[in-house]
C-alpha atoms as a PDB file:
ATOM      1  CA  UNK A   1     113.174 122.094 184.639  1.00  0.00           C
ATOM      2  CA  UNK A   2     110.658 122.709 182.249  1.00  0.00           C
ATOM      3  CA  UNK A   3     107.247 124.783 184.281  1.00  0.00           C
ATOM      4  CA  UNK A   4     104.427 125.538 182.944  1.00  0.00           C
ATOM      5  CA  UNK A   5     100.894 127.017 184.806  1.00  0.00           C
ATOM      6  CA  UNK A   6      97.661 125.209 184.761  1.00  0.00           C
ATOM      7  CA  UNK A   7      94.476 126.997 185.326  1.00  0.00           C
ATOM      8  CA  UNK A   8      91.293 125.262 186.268  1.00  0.00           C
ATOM      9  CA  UNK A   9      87.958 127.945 186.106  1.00  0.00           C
ATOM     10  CA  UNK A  10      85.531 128.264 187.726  1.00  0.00           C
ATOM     11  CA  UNK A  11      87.864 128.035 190.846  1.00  0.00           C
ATOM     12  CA  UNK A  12      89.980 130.281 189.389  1.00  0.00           C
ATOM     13  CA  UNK A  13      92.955 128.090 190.930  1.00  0.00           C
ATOM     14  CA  UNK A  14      96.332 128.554 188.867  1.00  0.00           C
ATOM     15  CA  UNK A  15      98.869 126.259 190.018  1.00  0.00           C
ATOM     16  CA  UNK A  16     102.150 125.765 188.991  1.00  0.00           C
ATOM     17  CA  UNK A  17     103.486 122.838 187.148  1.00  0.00           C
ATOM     18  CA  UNK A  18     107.144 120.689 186.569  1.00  0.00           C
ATOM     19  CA  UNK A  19     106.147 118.811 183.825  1.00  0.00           C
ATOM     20  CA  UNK A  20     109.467 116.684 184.254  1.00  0.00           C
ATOM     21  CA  UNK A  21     108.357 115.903 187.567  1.00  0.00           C
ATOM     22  CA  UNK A  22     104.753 114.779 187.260  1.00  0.00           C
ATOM     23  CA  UNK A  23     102.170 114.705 189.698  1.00  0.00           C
ATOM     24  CA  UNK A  24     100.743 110.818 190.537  1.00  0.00           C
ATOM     25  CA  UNK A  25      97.762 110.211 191.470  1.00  0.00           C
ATOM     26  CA  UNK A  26      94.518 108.836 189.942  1.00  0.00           C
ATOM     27  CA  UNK A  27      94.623 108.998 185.915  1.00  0.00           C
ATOM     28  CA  UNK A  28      98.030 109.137 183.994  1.00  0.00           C
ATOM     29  CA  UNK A  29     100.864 110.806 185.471  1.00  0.00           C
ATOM     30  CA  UNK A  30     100.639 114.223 185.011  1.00  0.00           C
ATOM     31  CA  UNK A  31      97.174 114.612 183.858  1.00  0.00           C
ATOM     32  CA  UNK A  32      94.851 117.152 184.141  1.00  0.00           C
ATOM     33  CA  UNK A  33      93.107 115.212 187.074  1.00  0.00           C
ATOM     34  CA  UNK A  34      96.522 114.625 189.068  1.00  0.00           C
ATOM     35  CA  UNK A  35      97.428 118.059 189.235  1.00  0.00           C
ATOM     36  CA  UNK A  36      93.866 119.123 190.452  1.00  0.00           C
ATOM     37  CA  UNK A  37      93.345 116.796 192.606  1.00  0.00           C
ATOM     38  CA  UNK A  38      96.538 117.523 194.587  1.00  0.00           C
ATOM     39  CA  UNK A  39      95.621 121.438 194.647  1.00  0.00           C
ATOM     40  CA  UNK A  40      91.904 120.371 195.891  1.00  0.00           C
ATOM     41  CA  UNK A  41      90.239 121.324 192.738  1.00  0.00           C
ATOM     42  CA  UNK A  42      86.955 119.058 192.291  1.00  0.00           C
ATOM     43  CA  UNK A  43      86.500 116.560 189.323  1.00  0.00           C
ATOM     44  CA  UNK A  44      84.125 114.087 188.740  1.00  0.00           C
ATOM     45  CA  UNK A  45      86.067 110.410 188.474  1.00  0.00           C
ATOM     46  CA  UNK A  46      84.087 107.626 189.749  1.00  0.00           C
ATOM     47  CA  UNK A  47      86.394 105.233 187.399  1.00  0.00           C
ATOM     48  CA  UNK A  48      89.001 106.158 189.459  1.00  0.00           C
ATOM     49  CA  UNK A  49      90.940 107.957 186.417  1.00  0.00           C
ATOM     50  CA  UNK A  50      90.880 105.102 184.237  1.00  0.00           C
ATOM     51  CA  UNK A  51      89.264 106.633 181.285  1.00  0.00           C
ATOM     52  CA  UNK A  52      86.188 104.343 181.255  1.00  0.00           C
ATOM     53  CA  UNK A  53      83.627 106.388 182.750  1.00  0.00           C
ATOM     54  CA  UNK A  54      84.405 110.172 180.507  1.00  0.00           C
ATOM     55  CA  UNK A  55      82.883 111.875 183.608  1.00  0.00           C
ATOM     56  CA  UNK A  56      86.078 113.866 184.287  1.00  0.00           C
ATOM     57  CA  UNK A  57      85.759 115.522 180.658  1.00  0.00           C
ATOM     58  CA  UNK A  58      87.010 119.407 181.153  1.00  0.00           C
ATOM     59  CA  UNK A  59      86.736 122.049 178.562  1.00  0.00           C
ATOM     60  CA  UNK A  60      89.797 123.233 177.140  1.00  0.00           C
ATOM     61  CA  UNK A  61      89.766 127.332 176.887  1.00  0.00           C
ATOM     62  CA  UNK A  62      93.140 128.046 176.099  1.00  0.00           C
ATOM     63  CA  UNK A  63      96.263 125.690 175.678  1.00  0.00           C
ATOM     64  CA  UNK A  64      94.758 122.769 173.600  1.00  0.00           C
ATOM     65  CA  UNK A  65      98.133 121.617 171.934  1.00  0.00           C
ATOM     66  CA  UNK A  66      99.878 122.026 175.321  1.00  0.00           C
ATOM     67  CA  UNK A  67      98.080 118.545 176.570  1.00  0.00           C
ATOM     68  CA  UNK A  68      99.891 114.662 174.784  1.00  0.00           C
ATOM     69  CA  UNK A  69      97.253 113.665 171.919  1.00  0.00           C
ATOM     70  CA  UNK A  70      94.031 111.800 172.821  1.00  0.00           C
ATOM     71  CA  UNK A  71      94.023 108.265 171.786  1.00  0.00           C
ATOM     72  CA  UNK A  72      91.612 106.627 170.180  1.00  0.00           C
ATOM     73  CA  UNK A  73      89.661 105.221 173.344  1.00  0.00           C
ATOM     74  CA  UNK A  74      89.566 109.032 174.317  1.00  0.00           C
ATOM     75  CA  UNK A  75      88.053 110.600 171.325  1.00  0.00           C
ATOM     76  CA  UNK A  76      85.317 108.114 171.279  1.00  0.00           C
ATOM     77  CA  UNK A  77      84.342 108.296 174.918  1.00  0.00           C
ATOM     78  CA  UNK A  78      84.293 111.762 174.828  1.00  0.00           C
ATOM     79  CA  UNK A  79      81.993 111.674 171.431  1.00  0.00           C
ATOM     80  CA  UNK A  80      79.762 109.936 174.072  1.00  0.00           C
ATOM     81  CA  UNK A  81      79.690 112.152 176.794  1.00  0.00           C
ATOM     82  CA  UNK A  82      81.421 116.260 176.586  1.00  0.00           C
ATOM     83  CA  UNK A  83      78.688 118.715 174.591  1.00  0.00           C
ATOM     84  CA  UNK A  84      81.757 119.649 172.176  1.00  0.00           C
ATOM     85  CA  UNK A  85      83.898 117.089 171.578  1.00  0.00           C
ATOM     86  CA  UNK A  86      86.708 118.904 170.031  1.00  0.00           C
ATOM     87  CA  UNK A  87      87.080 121.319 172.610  1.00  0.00           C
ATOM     88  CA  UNK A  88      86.847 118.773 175.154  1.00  0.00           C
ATOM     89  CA  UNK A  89      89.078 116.390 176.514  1.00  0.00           C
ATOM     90  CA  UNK A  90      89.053 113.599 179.794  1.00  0.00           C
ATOM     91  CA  UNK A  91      91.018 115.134 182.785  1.00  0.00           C
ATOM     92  CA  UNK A  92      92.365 111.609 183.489  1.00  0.00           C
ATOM     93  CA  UNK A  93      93.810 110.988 179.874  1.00  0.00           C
ATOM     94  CA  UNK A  94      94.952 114.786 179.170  1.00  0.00           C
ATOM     95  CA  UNK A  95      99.048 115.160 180.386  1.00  0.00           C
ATOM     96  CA  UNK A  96      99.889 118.682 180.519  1.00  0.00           C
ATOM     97  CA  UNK A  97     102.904 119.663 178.415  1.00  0.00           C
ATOM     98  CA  UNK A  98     102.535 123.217 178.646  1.00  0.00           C
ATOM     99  CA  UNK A  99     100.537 126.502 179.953  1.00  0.00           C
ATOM    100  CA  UNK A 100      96.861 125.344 179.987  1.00  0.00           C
ATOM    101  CA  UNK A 101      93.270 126.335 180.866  1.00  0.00           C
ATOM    102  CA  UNK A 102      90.715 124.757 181.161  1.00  0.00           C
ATOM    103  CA  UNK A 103      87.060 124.845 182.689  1.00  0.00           C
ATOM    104  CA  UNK A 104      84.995 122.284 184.975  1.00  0.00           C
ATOM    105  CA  UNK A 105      81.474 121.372 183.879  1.00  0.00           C
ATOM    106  CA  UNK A 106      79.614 122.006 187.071  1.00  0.00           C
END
């Protein structure tokens, strides 16, 4: 079993994570999005966690190589919509691979 913790702030909601069980949902399995939607932290998703809206963009303030590499599609929706790009990444698209934490845009 490998656990991890994600942390989502403001909330200030650290949950718990198997990251060989993932959490499904909206979004890929996993993600950022699935884990705080089942722990009733808020994001923005009106694509329904299909990456095509880069609404559910979270800032990442600690744990940036503990989430898979964004893909292309990603990067560029992301240059589109988050303030900072590189510290930025879509909580639909982000799978968490390790201890993370990250903040939502209010």
């Amino acid at each position: 079993m490998a656990r991890c913790t994600v942390t989502f702030r403001p909330a200030n909601v650290t949950v718990e994570v198997d990251t060989e069980k993932p959490v499904e949902g909206v979004g890929l399995a996993g993600s950022l999005l699935n884990i705080a939607s089942a722990n009733r932290v808020e994001i923005d998703h009106p694509c329904e966690g299909v990456g095509t809206c880069g609404l559910c963009y979270v800032e990442i303030e600690a744990g940036l190589a503990n989430l898979s590499p964004p893909l292309d599609d990603e990067l560029e929706m992301l240059d589109q919509t988050a303030p900072n790009p590189a510290r930025f990444r879509l909580a639909c698209q982000a799978v968490v691979l390790g201890d993370v934490v990250c903040r939502v845009p209010s």
